[in-house]
Protein backbone atom coordinates (compact mmCIF):
# COMPACT_ATOMS: atom_id res chain seq x y z
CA UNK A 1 -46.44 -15.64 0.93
CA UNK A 2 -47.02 -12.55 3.47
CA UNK A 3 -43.06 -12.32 3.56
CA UNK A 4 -41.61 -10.28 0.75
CA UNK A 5 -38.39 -12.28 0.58
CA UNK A 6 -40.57 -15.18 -0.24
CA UNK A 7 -40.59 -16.46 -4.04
CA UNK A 8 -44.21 -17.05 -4.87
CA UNK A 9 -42.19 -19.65 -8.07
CA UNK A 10 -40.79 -21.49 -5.81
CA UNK A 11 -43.56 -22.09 -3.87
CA UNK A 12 -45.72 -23.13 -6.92
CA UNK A 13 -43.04 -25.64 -8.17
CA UNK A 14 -42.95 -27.68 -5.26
CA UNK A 15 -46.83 -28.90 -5.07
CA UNK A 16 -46.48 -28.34 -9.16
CA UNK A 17 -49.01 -25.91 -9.80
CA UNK A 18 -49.32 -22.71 -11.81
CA UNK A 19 -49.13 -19.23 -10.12
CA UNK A 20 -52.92 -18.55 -11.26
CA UNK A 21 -53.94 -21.46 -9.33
CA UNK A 22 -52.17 -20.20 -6.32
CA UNK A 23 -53.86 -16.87 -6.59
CA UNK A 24 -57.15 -18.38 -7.01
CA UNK A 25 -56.99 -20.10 -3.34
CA UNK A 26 -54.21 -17.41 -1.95
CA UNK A 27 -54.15 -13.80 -2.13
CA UNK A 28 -50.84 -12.22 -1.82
CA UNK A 29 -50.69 -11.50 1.71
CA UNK A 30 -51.14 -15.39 2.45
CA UNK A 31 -54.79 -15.38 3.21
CA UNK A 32 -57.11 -17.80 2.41
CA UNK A 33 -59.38 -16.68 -0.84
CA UNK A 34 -63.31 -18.11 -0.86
CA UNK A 35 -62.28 -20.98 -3.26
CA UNK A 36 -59.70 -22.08 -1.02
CA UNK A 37 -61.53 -21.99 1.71
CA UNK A 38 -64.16 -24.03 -0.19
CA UNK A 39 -61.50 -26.92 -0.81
CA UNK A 40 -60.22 -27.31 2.43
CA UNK A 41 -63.96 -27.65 3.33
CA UNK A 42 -64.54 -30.12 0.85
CA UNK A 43 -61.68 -31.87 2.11
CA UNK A 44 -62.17 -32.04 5.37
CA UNK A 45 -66.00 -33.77 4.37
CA UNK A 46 -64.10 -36.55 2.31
CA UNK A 47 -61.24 -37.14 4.91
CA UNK A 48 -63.95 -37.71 7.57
């Protein structure tokens, strides 16, 4: 997502999700937002 030849559509439609879901866990730049940091904590507690 930090690229600007990347196409923030196509990388929704693959895992099937909308692009305000993407934003929620991803800013624009790529980095990780609080919520998604919050799921891959949660996660990581039921993968253990």
């Amino acid at each position: 997502m930090g690229k600007p030849e990347t196409k923030v559509a196509d990388l929704c439609s693959e895992p099937g999700i909308t692009l305000q879901t993407l934003y929620r866990f991803v800013d624009p730049n790529g980095e990780r937002r609080k919520d998604g940091a919050r799921l891959l904590q949660r996660r990581a507690q039921v993968l253990k």
